[in-house]
Protein backbone atom coordinates (compact mmCIF):
# COMPACT_ATOMS: atom_id res chain seq x y z
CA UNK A 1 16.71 -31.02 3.62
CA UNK A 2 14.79 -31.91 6.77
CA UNK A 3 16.46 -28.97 9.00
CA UNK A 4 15.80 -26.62 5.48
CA UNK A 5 11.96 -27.38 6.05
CA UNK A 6 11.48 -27.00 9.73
CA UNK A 7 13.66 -23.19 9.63
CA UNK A 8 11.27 -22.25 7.20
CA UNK A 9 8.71 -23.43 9.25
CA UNK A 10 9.52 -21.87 12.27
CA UNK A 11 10.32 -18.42 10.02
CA UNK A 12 6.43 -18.64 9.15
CA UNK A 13 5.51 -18.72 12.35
CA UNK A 14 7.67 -16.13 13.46
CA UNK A 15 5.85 -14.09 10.38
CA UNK A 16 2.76 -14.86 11.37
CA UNK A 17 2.98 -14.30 15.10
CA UNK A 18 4.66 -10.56 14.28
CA UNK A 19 1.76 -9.89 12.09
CA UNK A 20 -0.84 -11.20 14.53
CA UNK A 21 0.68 -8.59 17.41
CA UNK A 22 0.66 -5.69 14.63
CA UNK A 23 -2.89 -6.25 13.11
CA UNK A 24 -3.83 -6.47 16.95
CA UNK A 25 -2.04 -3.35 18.15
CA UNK A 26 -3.60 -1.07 15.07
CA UNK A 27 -6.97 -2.51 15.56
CA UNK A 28 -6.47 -1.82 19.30
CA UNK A 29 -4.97 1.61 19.09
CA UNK A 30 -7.64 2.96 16.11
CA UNK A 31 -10.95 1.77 17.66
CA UNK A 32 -12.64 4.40 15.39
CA UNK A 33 -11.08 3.78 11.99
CA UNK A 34 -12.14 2.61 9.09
CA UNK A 35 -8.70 0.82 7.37
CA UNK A 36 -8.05 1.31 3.79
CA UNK A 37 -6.15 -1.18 1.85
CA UNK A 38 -4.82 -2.13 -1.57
CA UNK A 39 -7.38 -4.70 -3.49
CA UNK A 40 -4.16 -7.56 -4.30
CA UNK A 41 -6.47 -9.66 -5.75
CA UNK A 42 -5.05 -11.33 -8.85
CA UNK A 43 -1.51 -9.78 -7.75
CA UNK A 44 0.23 -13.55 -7.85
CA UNK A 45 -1.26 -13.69 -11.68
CA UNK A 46 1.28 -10.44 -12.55
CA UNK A 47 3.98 -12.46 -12.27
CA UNK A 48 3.08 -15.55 -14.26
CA UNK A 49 5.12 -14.13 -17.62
CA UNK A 50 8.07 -13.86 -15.21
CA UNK A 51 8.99 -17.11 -15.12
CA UNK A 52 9.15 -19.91 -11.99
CA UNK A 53 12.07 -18.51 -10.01
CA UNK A 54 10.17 -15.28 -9.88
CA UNK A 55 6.51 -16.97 -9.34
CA UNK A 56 8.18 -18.95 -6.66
CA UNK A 57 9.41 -15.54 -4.74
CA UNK A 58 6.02 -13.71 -5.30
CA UNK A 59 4.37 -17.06 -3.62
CA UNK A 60 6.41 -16.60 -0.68
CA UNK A 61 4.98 -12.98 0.63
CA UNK A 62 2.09 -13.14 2.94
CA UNK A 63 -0.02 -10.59 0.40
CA UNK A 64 -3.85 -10.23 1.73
CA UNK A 65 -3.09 -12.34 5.05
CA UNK A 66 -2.29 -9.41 7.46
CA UNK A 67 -5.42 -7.25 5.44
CA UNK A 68 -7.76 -10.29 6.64
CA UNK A 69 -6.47 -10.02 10.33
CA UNK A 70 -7.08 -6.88 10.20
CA UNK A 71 -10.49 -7.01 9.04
CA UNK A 72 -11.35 -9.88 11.13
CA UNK A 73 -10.31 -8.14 14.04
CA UNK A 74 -11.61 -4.68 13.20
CA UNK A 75 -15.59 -3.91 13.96
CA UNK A 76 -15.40 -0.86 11.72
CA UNK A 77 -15.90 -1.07 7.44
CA UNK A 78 -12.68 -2.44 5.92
CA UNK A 79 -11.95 -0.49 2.29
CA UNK A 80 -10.35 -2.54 -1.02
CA UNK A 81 -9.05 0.05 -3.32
CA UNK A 82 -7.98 -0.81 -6.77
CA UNK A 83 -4.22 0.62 -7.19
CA UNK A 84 -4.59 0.89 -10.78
CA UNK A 85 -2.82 4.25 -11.77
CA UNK A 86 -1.81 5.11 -8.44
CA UNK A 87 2.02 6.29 -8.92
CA UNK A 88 1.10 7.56 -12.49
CA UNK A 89 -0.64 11.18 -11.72
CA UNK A 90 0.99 14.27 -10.43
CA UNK A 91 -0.70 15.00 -7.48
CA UNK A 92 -0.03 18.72 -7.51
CA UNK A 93 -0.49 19.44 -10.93
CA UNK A 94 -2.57 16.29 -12.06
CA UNK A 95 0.19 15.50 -15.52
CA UNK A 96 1.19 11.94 -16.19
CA UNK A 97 4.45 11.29 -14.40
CA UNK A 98 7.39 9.41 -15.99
CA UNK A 99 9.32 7.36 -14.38
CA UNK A 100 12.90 7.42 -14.99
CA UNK A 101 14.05 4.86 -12.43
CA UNK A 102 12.17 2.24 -10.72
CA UNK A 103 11.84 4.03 -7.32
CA UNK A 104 11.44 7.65 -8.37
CA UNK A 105 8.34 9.28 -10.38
CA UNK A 106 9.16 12.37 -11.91
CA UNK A 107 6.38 15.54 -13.38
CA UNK A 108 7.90 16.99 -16.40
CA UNK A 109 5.48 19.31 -16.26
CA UNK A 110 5.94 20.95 -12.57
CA UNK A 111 9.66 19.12 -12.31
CA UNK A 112 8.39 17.38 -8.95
CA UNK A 113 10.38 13.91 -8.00
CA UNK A 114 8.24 10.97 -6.01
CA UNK A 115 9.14 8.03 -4.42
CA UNK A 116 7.05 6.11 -6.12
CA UNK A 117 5.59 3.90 -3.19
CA UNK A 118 4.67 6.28 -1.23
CA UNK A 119 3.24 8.03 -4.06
CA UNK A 120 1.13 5.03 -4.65
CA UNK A 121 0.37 4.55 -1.07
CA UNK A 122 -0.93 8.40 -0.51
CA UNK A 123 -3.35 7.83 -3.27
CA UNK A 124 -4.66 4.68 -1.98
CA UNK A 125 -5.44 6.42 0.98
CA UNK A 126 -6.98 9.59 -0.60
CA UNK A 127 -9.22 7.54 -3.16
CA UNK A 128 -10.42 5.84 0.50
CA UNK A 129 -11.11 9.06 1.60
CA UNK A 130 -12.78 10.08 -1.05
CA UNK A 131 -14.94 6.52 -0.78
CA UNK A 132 -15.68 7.69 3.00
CA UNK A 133 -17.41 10.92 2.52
CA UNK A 134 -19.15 11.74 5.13
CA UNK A 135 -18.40 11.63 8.48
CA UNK A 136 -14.98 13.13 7.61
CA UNK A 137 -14.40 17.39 7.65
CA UNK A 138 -12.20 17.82 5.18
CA UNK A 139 -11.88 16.28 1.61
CA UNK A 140 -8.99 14.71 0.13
CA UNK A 141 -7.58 17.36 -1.72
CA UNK A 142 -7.22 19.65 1.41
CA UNK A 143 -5.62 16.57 3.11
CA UNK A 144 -3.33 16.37 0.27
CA UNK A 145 -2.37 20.14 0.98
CA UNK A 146 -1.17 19.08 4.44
CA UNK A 147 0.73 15.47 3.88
CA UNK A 148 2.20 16.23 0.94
CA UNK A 149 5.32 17.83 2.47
CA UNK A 150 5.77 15.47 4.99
CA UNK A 151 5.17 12.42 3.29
CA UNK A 152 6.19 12.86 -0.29
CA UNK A 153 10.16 13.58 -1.41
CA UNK A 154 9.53 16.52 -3.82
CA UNK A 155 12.86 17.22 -4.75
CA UNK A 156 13.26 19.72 -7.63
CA UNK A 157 15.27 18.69 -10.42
């Protein structure tokens, strides 16, 4: 039991050290940007129907700690968005997407397939955008136009 508590010690550590370097390295290499994040407040609270094996594993992830390096680290405005609805719109024709299996979003309407993550990601960072306004050039729709290729799997069915 002893040797079970000082490996998960020593894994933290490890975590926390590797998240350190990265939070350092994007601060370091982005002097200039303002970061963008997912608001995960209440996020342990989703999982209290789920029962204690499942609280237990949600309890375990590091959650807002690498955001707060970040921010601490970071001279420029840190962003919270609320992720509410963020794998749930088509972002080419704006339809509510199902969502047939866990990982994949699909538009019955303009027969698009997601991966739902990065779905949810990409409209994290356009609602930030859209928070920013000004300084930026262009707005988030037109930088929609130009990820949406290259980030998003939009298989046809």
């Amino acid at each position: 039991m002893y040797m079970q508590k000082q490996a998960r010690g020593r894994q933290r550590k490890r975590i926390k050290d590797a998240m350190h370097k990265l939070s350092s390295a994007l601060v370091k290499d982005n002097p200039d940007a303002s970061f963008v994040f997912e608001d995960l407040k209440g996020i342990r609270k989703s999982g209290d129907d789920k029962g204690k094996k499942f609280r237990t594993y949600l309890n375990r992830w590091p959650y807002s700690e690498f955001q707060n390096m970040v921010e601490y680290k970071s001279e420029r405005k840190i962003l919270y968005i609320n992720p509410r609805g963020t794998s749930s719109e088509c972002p080419v024709c704006g339809d509510k997407l199902k969502h047939p299996r866990w990982k994949i979003s699909r538009c019955t309407n303009c027969g698009r397939d997601y991966d739902r993550d990065r779905l949810a990601s990409l409209a994290i960072a356009l609602r930030g955008l859209d928070l920013c306004g000004e300084p930026f050039p262009v707005s988030a729709s037109a930088s929609w136009q130009s990820m949406k290729n290259e980030y998003l799997y939009t298989g046809h069915t």
